[in-house]
Protein backbone atom coordinates (compact mmCIF):
# COMPACT_ATOMS: atom_id res chain seq x y z
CA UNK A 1 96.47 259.94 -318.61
CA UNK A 2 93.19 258.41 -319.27
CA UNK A 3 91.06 258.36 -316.25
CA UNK A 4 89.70 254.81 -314.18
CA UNK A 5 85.80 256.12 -314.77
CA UNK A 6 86.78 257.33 -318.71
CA UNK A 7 87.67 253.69 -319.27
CA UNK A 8 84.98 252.48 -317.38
CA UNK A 9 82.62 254.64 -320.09
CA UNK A 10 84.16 253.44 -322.96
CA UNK A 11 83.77 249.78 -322.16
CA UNK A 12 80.27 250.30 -320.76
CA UNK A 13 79.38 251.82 -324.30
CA UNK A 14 81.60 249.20 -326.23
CA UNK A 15 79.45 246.52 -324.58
CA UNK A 16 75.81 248.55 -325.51
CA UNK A 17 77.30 248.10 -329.08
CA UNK A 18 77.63 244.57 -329.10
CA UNK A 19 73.49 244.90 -328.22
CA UNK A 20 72.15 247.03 -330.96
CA UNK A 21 71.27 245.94 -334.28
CA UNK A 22 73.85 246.39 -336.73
CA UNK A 23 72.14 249.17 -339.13
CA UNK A 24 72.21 251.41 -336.09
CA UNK A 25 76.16 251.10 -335.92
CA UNK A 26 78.28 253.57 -337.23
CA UNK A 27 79.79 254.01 -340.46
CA UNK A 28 83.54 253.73 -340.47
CA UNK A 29 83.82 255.47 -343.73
CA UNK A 30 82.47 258.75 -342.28
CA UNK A 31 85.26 258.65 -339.39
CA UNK A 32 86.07 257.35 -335.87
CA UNK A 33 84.85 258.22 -332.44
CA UNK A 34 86.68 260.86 -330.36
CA UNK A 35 87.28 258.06 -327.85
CA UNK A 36 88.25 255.29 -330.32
CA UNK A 37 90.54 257.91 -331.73
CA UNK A 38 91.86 258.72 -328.21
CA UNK A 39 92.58 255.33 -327.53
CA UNK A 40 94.63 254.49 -331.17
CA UNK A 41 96.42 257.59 -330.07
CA UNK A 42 97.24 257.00 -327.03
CA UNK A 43 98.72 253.43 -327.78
CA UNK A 44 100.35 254.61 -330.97
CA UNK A 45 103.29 251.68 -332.26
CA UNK A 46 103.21 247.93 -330.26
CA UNK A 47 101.07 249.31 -328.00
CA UNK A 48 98.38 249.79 -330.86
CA UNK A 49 99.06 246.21 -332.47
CA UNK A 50 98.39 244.90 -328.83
CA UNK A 51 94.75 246.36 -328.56
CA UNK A 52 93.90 245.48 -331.91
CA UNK A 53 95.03 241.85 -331.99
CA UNK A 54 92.79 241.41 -328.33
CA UNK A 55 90.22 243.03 -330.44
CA UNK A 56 90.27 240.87 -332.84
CA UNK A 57 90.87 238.08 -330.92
CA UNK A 58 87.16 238.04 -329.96
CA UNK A 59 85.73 237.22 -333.40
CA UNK A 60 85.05 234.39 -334.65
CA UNK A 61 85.66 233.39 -338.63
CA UNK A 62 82.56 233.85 -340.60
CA UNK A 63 82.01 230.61 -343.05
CA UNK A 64 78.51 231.63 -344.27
CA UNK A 65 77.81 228.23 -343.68
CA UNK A 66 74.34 226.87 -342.29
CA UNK A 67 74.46 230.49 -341.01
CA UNK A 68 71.21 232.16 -340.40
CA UNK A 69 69.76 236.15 -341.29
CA UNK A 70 69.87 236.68 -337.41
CA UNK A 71 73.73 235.32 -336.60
CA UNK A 72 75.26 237.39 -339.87
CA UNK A 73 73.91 240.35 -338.78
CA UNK A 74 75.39 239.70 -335.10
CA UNK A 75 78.14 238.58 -336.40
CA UNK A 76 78.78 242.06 -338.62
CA UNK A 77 77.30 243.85 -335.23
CA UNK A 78 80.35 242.00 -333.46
CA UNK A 79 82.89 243.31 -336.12
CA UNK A 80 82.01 246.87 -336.39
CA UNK A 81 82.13 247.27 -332.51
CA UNK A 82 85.65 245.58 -332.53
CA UNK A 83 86.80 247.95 -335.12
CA UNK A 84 85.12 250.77 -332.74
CA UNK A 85 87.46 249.66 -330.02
CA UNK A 86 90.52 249.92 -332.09
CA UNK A 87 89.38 253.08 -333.61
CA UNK A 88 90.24 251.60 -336.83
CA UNK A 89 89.32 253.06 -340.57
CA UNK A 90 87.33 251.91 -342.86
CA UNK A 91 89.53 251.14 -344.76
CA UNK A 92 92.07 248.84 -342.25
CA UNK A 93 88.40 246.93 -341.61
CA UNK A 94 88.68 246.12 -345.43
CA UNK A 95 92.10 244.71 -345.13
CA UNK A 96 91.31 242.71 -342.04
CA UNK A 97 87.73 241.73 -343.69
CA UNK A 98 89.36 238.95 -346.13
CA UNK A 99 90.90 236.99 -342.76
CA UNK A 100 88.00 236.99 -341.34
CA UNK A 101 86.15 234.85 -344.11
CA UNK A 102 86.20 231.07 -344.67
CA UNK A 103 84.42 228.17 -346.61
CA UNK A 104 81.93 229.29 -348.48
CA UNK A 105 82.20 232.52 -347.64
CA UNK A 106 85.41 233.56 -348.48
CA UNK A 107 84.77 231.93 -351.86
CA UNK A 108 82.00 234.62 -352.20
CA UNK A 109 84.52 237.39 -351.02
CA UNK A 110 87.23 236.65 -353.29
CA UNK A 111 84.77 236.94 -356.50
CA UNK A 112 83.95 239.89 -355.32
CA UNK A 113 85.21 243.64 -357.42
CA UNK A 114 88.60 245.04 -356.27
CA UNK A 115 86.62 248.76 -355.80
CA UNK A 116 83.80 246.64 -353.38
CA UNK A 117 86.81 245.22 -351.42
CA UNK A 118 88.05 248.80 -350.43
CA UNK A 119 85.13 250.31 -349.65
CA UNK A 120 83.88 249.66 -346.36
CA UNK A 121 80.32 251.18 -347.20
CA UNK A 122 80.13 249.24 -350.41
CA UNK A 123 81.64 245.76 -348.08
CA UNK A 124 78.92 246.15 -345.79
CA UNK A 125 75.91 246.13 -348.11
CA UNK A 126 77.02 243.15 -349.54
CA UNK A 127 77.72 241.25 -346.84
CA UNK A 128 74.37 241.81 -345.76
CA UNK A 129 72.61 241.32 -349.21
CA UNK A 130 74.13 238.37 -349.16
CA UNK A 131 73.90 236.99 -345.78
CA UNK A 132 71.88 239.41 -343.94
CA UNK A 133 68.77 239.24 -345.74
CA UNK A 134 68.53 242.78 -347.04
CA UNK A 135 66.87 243.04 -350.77
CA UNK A 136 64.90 239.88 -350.14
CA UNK A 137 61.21 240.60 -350.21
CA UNK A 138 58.80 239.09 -347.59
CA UNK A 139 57.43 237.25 -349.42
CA UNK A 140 59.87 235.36 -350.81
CA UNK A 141 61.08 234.72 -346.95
CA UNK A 142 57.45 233.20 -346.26
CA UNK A 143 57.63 230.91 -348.86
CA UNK A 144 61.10 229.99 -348.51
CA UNK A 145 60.53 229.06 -344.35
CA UNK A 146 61.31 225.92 -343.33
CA UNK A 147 61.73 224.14 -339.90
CA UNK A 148 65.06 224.82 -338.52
CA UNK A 149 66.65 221.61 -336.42
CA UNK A 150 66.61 223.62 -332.96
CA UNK A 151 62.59 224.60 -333.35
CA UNK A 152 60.17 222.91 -332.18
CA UNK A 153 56.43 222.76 -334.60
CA UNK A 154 54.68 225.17 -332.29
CA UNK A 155 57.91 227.66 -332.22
CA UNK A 156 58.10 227.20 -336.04
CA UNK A 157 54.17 228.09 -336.41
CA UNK A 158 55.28 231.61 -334.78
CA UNK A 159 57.94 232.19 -337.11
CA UNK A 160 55.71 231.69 -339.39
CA UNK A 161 53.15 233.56 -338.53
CA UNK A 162 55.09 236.40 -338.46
CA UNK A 163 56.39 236.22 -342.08
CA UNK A 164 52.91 235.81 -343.43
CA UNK A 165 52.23 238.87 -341.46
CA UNK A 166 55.03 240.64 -342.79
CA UNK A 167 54.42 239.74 -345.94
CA UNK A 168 50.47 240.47 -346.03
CA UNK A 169 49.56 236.46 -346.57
CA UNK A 170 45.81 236.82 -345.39
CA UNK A 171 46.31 233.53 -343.10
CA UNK A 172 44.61 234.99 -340.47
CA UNK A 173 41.44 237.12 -341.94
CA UNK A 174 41.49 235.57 -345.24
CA UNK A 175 39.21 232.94 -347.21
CA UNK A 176 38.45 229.39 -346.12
CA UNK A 177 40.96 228.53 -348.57
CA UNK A 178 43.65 230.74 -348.07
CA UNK A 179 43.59 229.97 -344.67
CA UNK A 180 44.15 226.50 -345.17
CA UNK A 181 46.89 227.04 -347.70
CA UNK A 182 48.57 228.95 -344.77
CA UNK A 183 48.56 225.63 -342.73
CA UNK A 184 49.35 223.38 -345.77
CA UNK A 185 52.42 225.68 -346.51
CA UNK A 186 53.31 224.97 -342.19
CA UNK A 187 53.20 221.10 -342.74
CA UNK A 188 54.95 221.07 -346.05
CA UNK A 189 57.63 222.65 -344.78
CA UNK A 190 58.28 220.58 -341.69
CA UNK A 191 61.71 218.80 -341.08
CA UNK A 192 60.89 214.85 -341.63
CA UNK A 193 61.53 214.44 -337.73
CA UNK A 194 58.00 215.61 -337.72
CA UNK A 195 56.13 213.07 -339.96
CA UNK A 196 52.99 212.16 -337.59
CA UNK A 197 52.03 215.89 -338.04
CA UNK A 198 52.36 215.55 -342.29
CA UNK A 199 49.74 213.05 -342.35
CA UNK A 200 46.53 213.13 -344.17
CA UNK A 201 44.33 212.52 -341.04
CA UNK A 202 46.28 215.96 -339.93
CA UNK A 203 45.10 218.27 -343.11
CA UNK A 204 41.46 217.01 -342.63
CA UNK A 205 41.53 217.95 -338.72
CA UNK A 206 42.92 221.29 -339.18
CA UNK A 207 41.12 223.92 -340.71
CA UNK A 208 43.45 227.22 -339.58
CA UNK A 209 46.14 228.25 -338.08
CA UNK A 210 44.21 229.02 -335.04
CA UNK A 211 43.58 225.17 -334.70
CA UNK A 212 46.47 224.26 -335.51
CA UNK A 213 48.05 226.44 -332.72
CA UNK A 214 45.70 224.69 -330.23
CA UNK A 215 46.77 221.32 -331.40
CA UNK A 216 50.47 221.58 -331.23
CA UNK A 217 50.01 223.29 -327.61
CA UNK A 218 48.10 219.95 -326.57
CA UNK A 219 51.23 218.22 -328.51
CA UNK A 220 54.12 219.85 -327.09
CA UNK A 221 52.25 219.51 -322.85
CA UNK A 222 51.85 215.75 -324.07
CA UNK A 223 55.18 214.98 -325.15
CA UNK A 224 56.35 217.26 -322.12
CA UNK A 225 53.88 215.04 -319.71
CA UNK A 226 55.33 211.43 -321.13
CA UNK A 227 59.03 212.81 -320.85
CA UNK A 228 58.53 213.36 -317.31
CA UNK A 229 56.46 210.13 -317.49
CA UNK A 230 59.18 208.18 -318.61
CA UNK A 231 62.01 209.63 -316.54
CA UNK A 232 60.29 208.74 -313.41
CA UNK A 233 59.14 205.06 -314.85
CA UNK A 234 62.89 205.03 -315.02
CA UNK A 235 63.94 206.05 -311.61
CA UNK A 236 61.30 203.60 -309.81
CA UNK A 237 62.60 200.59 -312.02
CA UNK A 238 66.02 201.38 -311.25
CA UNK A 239 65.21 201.50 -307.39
CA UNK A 240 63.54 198.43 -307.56
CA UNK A 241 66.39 196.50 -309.37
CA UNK A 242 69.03 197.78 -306.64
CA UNK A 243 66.58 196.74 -304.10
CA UNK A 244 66.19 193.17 -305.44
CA UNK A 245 69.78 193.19 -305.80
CA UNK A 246 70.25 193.85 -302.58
CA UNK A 247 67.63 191.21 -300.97
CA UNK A 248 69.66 188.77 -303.35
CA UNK A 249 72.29 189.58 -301.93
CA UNK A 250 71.26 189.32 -298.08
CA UNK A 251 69.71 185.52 -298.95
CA UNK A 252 73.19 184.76 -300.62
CA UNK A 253 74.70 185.68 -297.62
CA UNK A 254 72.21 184.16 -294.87
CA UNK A 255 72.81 180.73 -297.47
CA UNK A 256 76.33 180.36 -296.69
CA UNK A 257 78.19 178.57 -293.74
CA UNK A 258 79.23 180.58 -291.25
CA UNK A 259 83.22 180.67 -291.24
């Protein structure tokens, strides 16, 4: 019988899976853990359908739609340690795979070669050429950047910093020029929600990225300063119209015949 700190192990170390970036994971091709296999062994029949099915339970369908580098690969992370748990095979993975896909990307699974399908090895490096970003030079990801809906400018300008870096765009050390192409590329590439930083007036002000760091800074503390502005503006009017409401309603009262 399977000891209360050996099960405490194994779902300490299931849970440092669900941490570690995906490449690091193993390969279910080249076999299962001792434990995993330990555990499909010792729930062999309906005992094994019940830990697999909670297993699975915990994943989510993968649609491939609006679905970033950073969520596939956490996504794939999430499958491989649920498979770990089960102590399943490569190639049971492969059969459960195709559920697991929807919209979009099941559409890209199903075109997919019958010899791809049942290999897990060959699976996985599609699914993340596809989705996870692997083949795609850096380059191509700087120039292809754009503002997602949950960044804000200054959060962006990181990002973006960081593929430029990655993909040795001298934004930083470069020419007068090629520093400014660095910051024209930034504003292009805004979402429209962020117009008032597109404008003309904007390009002439801002030279490098280095300005244009400082200037969004002094953007996001002032839009931070007139929220909090606002909100109290807010809370004084609406304690001023409950106290007028209640004078009015003290000289209604005082008005009126006594009964």
């Amino acid at each position: 019988m399977e000891s209360v700190s050996s099960r405490s192990s194994t779902r300490s170390r299931a849970r440092r899976d669900l941490d570690e970036d995906p490449d690091d994971l193993f390969d279910l091709d080249i076999g299962t853990s001792g434990t995993a296999a330990a555990i499909s062994t010792a729930t062999a029949g309906v005992g094994l359908t019940r830990v697999r099915l909670s297993a699975s339970s915990e994943l989510k369908e993968f649609s491939g739609r609006d679905a970033s580098e950073e969520k596939a690969r956490l996504w794939l992370n999430r499958l491989k340690s649920a498979a770990w748990r089960d102590g399943m095979t490569g190639e049971e993975v492969c059969g459960q795979f195709s559920d697991l896909m929807s919209g979009p990307a099941r559409q890209w699974y199903l075109q997919l070669p019958k010899k791809v399908k049942k290999s897990w090895t060959e699976l996985m490096e599609q699914f993340r050429v596809q989705y996870g970003g692997k083949g795609v030079s850096m380059a191509s990801r700087y120039y292809h950047a754009t503002q997602r809906p949950d960044e804000t400018p200054l959060d962006y300008l990181y990002r973006l910093n960081v593929a430029g870096l990655r993909a040795n765009i001298p934004y930083a050390n470069g020419t007068t020029e090629e520093k400014r192409e660095h910051v024209e590329h930034f504003i292009r590439t805004l979402n429209s929600q962020e117009a008032d930083l597109a404008s003309p007036f904007t390009l002439m002000e801002v030279a490098d990225s280095v300005v244009l760091e400082k200037k969004l800074r002094a953007r996001q503390r002032g839009l931070v300063h007139q929220k909090k502005t606002l909100f109290g503006s807010n809370q004084f009017r609406a304690g001023r119209d409950r106290f007028e409401a209640m004078l009015s309603h003290e000289s209604v009262e005082a008005a009126s015949p006594s009964g």
